[in-house]
N, C-alpha and C. Protein backbone atom coordinates (compact mmCIF):
# COMPACT_ATOMS: atom_id res chain seq x y z
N UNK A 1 68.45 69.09 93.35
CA UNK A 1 69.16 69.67 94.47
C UNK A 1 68.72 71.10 94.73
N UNK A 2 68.45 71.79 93.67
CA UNK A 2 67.59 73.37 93.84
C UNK A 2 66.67 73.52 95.00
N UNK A 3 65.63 72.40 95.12
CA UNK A 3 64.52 72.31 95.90
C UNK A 3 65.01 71.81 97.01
N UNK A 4 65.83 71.42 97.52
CA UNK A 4 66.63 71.11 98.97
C UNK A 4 67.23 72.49 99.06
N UNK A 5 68.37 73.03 98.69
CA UNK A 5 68.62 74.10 98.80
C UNK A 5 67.63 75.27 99.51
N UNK A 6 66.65 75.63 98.15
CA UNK A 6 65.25 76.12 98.60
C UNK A 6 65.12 75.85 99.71
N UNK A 7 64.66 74.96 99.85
CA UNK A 7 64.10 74.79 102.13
C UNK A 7 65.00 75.13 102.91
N UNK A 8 66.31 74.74 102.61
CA UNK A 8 67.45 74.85 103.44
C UNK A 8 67.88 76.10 103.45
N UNK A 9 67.72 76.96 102.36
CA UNK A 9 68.88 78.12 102.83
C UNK A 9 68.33 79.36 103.78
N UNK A 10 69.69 79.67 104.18
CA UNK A 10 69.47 80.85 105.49
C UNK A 10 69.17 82.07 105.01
N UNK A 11 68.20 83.29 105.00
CA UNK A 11 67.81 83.91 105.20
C UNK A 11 68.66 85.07 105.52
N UNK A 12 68.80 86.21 105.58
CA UNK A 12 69.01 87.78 106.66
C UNK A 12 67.77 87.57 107.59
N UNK A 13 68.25 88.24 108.72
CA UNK A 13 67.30 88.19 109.94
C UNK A 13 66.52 89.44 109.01
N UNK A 14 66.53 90.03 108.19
CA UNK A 14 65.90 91.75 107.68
C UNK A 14 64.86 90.75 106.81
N UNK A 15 65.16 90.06 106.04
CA UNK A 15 63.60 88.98 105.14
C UNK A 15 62.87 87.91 105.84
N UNK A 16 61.83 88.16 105.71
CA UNK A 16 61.21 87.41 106.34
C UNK A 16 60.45 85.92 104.80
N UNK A 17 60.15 84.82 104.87
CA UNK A 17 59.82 83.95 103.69
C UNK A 17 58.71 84.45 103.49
N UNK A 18 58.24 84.85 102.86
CA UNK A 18 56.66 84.69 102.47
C UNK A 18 55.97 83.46 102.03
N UNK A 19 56.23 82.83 100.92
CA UNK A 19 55.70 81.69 100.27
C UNK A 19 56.71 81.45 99.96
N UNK A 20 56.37 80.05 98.94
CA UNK A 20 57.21 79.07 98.37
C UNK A 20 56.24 77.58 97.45
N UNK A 21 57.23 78.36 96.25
CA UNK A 21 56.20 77.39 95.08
C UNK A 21 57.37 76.43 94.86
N UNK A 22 56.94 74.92 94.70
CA UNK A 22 57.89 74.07 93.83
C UNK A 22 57.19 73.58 92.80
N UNK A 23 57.92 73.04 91.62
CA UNK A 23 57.32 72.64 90.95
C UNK A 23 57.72 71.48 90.32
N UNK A 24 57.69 70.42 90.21
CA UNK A 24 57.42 69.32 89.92
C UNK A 24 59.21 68.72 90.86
N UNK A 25 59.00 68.38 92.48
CA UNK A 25 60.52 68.71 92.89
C UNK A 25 59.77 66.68 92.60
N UNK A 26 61.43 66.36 92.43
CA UNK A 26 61.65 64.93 92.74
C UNK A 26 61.19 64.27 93.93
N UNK A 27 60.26 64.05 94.52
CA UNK A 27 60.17 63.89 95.92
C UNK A 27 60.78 62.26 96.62
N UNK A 28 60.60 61.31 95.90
CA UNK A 28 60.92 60.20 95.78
C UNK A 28 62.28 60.09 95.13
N UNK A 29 63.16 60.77 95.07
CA UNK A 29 64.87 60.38 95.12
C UNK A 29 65.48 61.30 95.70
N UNK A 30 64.99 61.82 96.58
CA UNK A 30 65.48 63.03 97.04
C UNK A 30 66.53 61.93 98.20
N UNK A 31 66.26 61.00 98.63
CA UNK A 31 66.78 60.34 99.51
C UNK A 31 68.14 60.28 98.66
N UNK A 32 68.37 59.55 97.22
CA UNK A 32 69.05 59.58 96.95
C UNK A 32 70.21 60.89 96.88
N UNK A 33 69.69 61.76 96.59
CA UNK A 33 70.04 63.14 96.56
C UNK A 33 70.98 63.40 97.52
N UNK A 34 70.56 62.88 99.00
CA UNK A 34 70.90 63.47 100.25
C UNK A 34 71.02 62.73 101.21
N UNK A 35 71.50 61.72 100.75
CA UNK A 35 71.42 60.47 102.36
C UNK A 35 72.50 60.56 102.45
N UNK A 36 73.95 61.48 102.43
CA UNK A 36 74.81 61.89 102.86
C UNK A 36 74.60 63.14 104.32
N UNK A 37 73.75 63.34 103.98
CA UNK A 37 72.76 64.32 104.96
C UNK A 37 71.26 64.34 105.45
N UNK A 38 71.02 63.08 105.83
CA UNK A 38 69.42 63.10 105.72
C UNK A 38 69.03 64.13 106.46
N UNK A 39 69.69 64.93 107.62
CA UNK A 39 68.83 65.92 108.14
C UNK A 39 68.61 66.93 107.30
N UNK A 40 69.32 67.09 106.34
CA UNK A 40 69.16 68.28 105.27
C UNK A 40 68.03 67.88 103.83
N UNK A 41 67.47 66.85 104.17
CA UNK A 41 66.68 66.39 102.92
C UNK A 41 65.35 66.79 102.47
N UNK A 42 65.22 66.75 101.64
CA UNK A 42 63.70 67.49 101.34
C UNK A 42 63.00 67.47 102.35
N UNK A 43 61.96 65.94 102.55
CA UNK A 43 61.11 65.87 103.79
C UNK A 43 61.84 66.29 104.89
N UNK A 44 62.67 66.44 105.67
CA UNK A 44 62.82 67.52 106.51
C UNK A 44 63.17 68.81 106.55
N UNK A 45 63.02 69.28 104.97
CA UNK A 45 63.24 70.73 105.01
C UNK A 45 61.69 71.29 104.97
N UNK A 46 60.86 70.35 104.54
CA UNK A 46 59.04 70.60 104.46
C UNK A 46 58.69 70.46 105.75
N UNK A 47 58.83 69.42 106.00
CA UNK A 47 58.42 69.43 107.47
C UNK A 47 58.90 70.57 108.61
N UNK A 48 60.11 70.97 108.54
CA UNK A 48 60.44 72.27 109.43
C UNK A 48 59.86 73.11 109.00
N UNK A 49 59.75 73.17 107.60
CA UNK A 49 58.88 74.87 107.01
C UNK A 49 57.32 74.69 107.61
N UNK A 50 56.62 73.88 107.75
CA UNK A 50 55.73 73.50 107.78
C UNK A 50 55.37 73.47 109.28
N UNK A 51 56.17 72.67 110.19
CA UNK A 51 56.11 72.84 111.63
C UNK A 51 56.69 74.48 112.24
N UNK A 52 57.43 75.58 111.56
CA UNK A 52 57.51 76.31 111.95
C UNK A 52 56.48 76.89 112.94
N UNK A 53 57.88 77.41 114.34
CA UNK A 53 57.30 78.36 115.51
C UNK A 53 56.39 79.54 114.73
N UNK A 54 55.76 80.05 115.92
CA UNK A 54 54.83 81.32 115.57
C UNK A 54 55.66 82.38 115.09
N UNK A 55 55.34 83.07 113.99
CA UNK A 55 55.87 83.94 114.29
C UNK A 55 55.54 85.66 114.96
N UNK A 56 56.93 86.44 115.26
CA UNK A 56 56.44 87.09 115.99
C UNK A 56 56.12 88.97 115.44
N UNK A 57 55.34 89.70 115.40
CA UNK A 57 54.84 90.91 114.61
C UNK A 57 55.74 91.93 115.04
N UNK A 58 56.89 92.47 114.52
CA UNK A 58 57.52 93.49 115.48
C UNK A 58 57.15 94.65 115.49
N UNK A 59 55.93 94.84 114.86
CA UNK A 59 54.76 96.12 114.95
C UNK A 59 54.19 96.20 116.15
N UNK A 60 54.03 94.70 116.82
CA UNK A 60 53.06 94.78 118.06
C UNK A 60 53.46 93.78 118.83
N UNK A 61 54.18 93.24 118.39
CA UNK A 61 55.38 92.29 119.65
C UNK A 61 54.79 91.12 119.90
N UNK A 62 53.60 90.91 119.39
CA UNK A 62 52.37 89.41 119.33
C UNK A 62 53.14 88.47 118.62
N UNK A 63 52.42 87.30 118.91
CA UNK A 63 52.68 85.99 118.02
C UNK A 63 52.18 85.59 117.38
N UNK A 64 52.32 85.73 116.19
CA UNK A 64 50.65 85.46 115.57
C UNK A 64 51.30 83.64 114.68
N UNK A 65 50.10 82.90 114.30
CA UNK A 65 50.20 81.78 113.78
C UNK A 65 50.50 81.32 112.45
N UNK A 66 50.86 82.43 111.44
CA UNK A 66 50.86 82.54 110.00
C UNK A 66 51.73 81.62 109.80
N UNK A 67 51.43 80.62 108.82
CA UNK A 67 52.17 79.79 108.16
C UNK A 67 52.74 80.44 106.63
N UNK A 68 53.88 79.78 106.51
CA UNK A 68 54.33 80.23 105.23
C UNK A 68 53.95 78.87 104.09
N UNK A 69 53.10 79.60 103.33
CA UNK A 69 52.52 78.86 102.69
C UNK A 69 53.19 78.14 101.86
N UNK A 70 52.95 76.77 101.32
CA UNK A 70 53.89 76.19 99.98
C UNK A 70 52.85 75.45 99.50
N UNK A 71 52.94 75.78 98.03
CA UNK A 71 52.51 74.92 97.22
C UNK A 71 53.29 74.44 96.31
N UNK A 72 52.88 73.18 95.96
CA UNK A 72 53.54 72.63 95.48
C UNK A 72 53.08 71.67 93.53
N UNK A 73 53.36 71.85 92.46
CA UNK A 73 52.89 71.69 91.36
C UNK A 73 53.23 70.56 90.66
N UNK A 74 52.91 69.64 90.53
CA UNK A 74 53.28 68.60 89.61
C UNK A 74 51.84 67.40 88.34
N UNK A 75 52.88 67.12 88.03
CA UNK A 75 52.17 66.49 87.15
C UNK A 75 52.02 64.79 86.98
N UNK A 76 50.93 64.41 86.55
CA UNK A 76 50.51 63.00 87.13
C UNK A 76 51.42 61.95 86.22
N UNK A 77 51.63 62.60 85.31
CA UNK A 77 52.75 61.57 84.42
C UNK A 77 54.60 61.84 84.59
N UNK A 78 54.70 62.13 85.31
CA UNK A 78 56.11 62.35 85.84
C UNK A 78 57.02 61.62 86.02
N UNK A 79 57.80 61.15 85.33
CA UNK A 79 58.79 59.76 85.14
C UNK A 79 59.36 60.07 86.24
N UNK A 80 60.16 60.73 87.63
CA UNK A 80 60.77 60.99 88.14
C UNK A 80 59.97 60.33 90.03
N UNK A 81 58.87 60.99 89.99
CA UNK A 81 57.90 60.80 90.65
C UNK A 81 56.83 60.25 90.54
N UNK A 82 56.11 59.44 91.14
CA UNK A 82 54.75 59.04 90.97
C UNK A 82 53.95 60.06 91.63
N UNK A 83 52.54 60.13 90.72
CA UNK A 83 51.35 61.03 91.30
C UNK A 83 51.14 60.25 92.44
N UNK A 84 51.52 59.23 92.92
CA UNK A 84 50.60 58.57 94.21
C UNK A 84 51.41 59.01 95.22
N UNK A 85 52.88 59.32 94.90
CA UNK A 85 53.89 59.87 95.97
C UNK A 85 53.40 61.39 96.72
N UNK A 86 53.49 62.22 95.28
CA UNK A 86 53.13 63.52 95.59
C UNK A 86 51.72 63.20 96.22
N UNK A 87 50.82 62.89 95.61
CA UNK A 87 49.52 62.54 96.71
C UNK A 87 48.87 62.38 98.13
N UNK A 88 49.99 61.24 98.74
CA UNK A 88 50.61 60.75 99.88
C UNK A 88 51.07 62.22 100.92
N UNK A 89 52.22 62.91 99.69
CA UNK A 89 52.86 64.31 100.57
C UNK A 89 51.69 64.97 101.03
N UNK A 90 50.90 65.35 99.97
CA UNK A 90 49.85 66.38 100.19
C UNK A 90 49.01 66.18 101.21
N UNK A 91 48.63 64.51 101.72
CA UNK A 91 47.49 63.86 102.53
C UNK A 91 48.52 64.06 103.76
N UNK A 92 49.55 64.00 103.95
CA UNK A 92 50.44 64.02 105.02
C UNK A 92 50.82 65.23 105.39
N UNK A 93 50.75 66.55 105.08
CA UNK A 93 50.63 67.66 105.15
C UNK A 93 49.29 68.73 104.91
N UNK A 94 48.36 68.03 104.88
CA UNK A 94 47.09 69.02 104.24
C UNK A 94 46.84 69.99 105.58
N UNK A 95 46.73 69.05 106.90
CA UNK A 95 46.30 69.95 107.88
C UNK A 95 47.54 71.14 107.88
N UNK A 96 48.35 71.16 107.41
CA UNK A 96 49.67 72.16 108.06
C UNK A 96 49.72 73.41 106.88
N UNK A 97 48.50 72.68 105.62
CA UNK A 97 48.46 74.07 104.77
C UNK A 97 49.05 73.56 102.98
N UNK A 98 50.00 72.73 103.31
CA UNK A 98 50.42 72.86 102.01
C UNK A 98 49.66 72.45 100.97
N UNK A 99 49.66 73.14 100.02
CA UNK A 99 48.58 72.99 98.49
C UNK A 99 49.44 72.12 97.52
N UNK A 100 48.24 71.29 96.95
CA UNK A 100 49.28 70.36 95.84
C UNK A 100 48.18 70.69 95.35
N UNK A 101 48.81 70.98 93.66
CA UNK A 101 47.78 71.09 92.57
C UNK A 101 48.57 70.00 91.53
N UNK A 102 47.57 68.98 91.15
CA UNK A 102 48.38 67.94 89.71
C UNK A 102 47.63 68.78 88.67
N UNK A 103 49.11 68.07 87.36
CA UNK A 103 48.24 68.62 86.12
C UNK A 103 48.09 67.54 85.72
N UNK A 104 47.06 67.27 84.89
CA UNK A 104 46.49 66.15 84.40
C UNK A 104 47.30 65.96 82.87
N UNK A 105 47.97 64.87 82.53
CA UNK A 105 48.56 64.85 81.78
C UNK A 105 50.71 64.91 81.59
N UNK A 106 50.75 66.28 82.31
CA UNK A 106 51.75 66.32 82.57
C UNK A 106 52.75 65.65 82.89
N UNK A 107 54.50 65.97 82.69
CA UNK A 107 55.27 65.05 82.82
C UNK A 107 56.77 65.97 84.04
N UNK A 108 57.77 65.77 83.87
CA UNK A 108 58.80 66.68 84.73
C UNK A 108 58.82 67.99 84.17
N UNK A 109 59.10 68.08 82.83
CA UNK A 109 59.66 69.04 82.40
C UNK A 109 58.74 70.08 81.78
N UNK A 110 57.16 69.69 81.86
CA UNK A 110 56.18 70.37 81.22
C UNK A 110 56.68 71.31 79.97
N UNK A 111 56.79 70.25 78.45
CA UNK A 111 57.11 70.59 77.97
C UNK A 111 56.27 71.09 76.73
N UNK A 112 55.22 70.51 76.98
CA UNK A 112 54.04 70.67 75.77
C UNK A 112 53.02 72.28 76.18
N UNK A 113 52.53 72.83 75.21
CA UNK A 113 52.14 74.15 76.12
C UNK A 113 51.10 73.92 76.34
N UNK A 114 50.40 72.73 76.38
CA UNK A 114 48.87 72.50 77.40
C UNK A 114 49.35 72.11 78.79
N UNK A 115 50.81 71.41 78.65
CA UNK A 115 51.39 71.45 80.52
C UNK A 115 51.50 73.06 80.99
N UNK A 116 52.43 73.31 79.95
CA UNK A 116 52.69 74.65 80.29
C UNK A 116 51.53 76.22 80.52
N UNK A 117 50.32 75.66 80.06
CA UNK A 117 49.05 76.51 80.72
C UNK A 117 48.41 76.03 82.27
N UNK A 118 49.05 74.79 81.90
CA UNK A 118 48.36 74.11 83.26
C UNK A 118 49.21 74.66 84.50
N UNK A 119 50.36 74.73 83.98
CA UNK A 119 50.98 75.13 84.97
C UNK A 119 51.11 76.79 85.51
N UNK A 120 51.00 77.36 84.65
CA UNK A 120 50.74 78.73 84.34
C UNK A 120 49.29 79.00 85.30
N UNK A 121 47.88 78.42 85.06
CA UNK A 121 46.93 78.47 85.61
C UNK A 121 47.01 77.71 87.31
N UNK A 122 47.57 77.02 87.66
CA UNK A 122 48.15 76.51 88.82
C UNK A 122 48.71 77.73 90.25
N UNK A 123 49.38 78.43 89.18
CA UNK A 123 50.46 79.04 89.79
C UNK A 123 49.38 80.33 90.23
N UNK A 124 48.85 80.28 89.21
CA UNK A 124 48.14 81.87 88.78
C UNK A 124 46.71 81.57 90.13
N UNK A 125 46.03 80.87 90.31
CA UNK A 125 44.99 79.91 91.49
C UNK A 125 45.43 80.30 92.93
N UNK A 126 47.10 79.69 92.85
CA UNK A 126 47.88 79.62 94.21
C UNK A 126 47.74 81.37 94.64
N UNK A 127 48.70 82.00 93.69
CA UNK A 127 48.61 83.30 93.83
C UNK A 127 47.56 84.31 94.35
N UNK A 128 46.46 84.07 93.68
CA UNK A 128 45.07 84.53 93.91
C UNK A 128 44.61 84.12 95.61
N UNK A 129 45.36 82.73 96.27
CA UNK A 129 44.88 82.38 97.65
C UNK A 129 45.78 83.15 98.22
N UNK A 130 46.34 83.75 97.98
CA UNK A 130 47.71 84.34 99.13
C UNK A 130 47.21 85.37 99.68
């Protein structure tokens, strides 16, 4: 529910989002999660972040096209999710920007510290593109 939240929550008009990392979100029960609200559900909180209007520079009053970037981190052994799900997301969003990095091996909770470098080095990759 964190990672719904995440997409969903409102802002001060004074912050603007910069990025947005998830990491290993449930993507495949999220329905369950939220089919009390499907408009509030993951895939449509990605998809609005993702289809977001231009935004606008109040330095120079332009519109410029900057997407707010998300990446997103998971791992190919993930009891929660299948790697072919997250896969799917990434192929269904690539043109709009969003980064999926798998760790090879990995599970939800990256609990072993070769997940936990992987994920560490993931994060540390994403960062470096910003």
């Amino acid at each position: 529910m964190g990672t719904i939240a995440a997409l969903h929550a409102p802002l001060p008009e004074t912050h603007r989002m910069e990025s947005i990392l998830l990491v290993s979100p449930p993507v495949t029960i999220f329905w369950v999660l939220s089919f009390l609200r499907p408009p509030k559900g993951f895939h449509a909180g990605l998809k609005a972040i993702l289809d977001a209007s231009p935004e606008t520079d109040s330095a120079n009053g332009q519109s410029s096209q900057r997407r707010i970037p998300i990446c997103i981190i998971y791992g190919n052994q993930d009891p929660f999710t299948r790697a072919g799900s997250y896969r799917a997301l990434g192929r269904k969003y690539a043109q709009k920007g969003l980064m999926m990095t798998e760790i090879d091996g990995a599970g939800h909770f990256h609990h072993s510290e070769k997940e936990g470098e992987g994920v560490k080095r993931a994060i540390g990759e994403w960062l470096d593109s910003l």
